[in-house]
PDB file of N, CA and C in Angstrom:
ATOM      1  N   UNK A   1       7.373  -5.464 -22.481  1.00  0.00           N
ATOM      2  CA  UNK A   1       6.639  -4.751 -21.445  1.00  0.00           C
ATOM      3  C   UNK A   1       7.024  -5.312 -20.086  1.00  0.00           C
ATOM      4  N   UNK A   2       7.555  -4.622 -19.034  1.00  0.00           N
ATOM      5  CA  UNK A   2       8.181  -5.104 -17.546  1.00  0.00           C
ATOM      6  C   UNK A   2       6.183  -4.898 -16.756  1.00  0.00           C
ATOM      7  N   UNK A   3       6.362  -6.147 -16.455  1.00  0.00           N
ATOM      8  CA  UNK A   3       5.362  -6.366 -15.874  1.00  0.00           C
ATOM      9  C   UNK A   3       5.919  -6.281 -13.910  1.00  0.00           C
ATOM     10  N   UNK A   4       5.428  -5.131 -13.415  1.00  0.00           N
ATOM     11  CA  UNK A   4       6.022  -5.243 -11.840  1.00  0.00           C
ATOM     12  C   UNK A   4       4.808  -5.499 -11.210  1.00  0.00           C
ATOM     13  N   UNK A   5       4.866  -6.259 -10.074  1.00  0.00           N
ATOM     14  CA  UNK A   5       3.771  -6.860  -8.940  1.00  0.00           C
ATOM     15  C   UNK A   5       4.334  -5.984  -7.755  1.00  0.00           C
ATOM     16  N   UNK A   6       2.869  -5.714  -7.628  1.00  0.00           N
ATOM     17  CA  UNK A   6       3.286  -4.536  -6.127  1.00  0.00           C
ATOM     18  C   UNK A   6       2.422  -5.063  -5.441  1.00  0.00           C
ATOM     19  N   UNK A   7       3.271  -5.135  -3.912  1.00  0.00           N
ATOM     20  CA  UNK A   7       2.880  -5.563  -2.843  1.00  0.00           C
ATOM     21  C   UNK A   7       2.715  -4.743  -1.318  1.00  0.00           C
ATOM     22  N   UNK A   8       1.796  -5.208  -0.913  1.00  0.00           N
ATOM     23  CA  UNK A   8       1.744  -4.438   0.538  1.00  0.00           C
ATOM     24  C   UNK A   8       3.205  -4.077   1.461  1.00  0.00           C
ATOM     25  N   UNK A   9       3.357  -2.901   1.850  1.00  0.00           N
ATOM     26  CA  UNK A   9       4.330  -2.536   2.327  1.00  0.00           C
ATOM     27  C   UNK A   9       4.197  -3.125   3.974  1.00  0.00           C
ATOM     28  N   UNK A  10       3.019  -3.659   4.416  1.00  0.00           N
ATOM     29  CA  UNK A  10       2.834  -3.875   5.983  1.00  0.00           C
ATOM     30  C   UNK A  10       2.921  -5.659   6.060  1.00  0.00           C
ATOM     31  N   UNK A  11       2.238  -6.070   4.766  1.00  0.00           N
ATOM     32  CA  UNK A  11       1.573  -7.696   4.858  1.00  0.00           C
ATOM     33  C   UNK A  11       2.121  -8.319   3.857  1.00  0.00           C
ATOM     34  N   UNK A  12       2.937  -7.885   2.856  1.00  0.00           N
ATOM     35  CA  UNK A  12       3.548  -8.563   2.138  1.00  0.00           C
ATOM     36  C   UNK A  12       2.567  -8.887   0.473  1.00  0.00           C
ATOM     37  N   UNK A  13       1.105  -9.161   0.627  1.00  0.00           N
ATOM     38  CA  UNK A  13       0.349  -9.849  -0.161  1.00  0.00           C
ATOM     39  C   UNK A  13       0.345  -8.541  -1.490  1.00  0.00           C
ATOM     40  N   UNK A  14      -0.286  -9.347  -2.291  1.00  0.00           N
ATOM     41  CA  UNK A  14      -0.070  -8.702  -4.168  1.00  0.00           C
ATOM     42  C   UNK A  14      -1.047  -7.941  -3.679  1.00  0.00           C
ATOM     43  N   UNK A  15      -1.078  -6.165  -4.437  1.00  0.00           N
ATOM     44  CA  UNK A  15      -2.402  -5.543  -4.319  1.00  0.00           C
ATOM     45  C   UNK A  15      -2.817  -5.427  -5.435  1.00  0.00           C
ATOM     46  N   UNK A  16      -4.232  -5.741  -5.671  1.00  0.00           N
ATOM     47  CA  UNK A  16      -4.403  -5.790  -6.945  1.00  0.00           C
ATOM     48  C   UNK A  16      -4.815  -4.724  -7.730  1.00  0.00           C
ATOM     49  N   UNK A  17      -5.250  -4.671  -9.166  1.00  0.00           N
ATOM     50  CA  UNK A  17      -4.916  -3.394 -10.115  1.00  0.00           C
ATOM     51  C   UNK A  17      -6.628  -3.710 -10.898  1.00  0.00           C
ATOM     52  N   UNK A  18      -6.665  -2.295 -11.459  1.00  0.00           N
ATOM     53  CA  UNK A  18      -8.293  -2.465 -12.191  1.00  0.00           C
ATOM     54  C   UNK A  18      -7.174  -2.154 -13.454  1.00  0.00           C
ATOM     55  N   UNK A  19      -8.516  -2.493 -14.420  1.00  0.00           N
ATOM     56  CA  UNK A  19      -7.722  -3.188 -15.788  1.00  0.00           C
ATOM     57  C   UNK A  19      -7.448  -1.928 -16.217  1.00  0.00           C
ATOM     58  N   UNK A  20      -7.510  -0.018 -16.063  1.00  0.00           N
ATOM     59  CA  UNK A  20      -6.936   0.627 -15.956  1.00  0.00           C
ATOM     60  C   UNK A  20      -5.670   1.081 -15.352  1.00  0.00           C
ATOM     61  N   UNK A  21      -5.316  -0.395 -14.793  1.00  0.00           N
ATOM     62  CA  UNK A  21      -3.952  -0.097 -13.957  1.00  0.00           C
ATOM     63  C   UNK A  21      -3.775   0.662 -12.330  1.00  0.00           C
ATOM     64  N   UNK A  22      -5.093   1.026 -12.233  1.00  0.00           N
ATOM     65  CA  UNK A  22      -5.095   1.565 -11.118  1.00  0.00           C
ATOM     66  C   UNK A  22      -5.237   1.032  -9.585  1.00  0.00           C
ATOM     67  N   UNK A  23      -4.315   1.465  -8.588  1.00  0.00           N
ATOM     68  CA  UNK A  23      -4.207   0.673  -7.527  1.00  0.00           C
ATOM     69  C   UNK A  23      -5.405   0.149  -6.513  1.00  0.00           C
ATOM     70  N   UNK A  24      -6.022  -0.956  -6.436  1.00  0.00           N
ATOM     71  CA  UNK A  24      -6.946  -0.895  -5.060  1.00  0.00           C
ATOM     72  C   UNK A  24      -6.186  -0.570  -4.149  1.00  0.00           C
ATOM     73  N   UNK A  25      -5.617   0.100  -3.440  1.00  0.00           N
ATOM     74  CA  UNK A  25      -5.183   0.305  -2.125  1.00  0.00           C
ATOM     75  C   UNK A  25      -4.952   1.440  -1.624  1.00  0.00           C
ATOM     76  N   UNK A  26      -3.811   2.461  -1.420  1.00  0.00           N
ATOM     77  CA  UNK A  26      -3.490   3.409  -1.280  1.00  0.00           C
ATOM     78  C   UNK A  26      -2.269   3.690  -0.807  1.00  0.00           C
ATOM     79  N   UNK A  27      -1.934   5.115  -0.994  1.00  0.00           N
ATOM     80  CA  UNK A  27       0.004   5.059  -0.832  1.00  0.00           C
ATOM     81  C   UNK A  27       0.098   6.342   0.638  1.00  0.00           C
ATOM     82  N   UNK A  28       1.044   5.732   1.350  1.00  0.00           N
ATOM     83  CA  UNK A  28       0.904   6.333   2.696  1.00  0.00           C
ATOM     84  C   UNK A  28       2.280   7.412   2.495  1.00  0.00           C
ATOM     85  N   UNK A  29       2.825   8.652   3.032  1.00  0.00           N
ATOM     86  CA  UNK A  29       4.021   9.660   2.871  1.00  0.00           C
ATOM     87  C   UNK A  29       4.685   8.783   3.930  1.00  0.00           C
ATOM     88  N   UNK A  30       5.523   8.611   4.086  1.00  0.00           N
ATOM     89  CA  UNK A  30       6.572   8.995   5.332  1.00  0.00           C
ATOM     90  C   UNK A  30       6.875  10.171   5.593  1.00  0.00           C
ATOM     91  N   UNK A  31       7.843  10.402   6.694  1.00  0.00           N
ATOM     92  CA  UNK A  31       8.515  11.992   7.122  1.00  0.00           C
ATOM     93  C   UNK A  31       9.449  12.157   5.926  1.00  0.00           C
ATOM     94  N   UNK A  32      10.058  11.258   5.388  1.00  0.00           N
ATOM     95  CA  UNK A  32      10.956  11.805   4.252  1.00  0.00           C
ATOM     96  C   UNK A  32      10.260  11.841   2.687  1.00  0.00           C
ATOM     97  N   UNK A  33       9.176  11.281   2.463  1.00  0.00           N
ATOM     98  CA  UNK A  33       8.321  11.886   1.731  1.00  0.00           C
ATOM     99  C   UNK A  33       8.278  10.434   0.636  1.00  0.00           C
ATOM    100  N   UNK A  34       9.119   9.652   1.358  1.00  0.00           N
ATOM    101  CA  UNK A  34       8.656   7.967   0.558  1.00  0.00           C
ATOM    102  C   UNK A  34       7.224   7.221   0.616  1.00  0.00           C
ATOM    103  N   UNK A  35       6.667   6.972  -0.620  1.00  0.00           N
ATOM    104  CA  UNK A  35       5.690   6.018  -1.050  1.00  0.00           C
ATOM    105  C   UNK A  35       5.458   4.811  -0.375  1.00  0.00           C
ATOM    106  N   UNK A  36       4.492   4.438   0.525  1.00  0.00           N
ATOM    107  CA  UNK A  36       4.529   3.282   0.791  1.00  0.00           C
ATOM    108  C   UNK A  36       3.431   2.598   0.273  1.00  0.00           C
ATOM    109  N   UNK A  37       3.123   1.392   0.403  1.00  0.00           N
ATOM    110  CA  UNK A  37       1.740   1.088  -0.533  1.00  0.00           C
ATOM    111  C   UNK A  37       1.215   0.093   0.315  1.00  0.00           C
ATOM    112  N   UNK A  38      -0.535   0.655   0.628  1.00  0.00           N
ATOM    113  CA  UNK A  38      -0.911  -0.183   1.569  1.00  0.00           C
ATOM    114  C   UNK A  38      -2.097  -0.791   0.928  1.00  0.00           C
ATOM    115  N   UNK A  39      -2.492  -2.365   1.463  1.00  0.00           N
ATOM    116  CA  UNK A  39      -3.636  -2.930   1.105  1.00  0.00           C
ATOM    117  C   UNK A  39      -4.469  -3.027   2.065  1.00  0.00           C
ATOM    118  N   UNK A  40      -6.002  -2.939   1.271  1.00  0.00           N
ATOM    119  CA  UNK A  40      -7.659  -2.891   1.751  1.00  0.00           C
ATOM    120  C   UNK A  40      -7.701  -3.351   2.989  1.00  0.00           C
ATOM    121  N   UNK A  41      -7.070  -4.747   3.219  1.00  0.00           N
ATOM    122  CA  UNK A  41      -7.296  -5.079   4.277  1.00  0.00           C
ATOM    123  C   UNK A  41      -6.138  -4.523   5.147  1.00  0.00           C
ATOM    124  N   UNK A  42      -5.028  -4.199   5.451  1.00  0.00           N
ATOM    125  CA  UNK A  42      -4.488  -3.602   6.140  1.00  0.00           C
ATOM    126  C   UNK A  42      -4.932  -2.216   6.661  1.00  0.00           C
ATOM    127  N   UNK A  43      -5.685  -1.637   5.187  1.00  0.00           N
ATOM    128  CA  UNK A  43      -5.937  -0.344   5.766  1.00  0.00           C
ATOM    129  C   UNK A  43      -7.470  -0.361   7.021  1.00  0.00           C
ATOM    130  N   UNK A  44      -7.957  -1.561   6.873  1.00  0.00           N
ATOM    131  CA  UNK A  44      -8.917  -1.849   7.488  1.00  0.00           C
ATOM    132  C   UNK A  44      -8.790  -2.039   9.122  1.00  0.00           C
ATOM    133  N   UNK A  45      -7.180  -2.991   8.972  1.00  0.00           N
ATOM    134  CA  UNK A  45      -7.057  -2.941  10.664  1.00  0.00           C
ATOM    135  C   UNK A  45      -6.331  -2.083  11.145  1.00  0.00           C
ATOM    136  N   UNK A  46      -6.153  -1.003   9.839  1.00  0.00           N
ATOM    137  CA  UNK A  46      -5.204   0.279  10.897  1.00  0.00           C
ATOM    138  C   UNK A  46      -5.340   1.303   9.761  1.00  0.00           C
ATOM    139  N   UNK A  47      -6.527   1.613  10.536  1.00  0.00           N
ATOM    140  CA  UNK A  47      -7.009   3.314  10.036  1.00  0.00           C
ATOM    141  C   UNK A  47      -6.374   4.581  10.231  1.00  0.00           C
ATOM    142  N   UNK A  48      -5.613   4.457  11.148  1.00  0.00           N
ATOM    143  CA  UNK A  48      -4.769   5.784  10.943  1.00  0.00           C
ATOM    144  C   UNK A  48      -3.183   5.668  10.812  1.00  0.00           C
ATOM    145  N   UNK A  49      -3.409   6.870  10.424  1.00  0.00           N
ATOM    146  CA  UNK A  49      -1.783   7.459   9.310  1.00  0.00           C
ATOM    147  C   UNK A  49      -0.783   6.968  10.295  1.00  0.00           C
ATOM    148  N   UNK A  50      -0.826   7.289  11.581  1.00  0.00           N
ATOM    149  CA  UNK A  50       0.361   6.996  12.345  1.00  0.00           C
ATOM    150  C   UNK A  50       0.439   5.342  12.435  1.00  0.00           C
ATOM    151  N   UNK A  51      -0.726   4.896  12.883  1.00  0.00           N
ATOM    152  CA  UNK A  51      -0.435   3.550  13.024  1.00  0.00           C
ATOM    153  C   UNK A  51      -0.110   2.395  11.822  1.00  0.00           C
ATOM    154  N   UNK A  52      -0.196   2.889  10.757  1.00  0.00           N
ATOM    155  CA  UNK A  52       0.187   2.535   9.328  1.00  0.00           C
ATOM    156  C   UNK A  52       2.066   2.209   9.444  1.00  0.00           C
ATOM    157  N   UNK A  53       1.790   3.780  10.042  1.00  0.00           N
ATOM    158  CA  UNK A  53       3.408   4.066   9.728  1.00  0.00           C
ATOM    159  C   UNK A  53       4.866   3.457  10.701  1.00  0.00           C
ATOM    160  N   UNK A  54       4.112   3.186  12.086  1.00  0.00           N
ATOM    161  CA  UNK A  54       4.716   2.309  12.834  1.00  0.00           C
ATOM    162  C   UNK A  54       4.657   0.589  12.654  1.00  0.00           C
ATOM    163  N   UNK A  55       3.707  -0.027  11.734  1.00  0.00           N
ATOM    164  CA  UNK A  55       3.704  -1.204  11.296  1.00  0.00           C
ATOM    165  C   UNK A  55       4.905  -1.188  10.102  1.00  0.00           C
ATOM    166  N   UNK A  56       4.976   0.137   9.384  1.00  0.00           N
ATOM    167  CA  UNK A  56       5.915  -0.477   8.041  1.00  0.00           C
ATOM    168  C   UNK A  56       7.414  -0.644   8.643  1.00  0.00           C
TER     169      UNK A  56
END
């Protein structure tokens, strides 16, 4: 079983998973339609979509 650790696309840190596997965090589009993956606390100091997207 490949065990992958996913990490914040802005802060670097592990985001963590409920024992369903499912992400605490959330995944932001780009203009070309790439996945980025952001954590709780990032999304905390930057609530909007644009400013997400100029940090990654």
């Amino acid at each position: 079983m490949l065990l992958m650790t996913l990490k914040c696309d802005i802060c670097g840190k592990k985001v963590e998973e409920t024992f369903l596997k499912k992400v605490l965090g959330t995944y932001v589009k780009d203009k070309k339609g790439k996945k980025h993956l952001i954590c709780p606390e990032c999304q905390n100091k930057f609530p909007e979509k644009e400013e997400i997207l100029k940090k990654i």
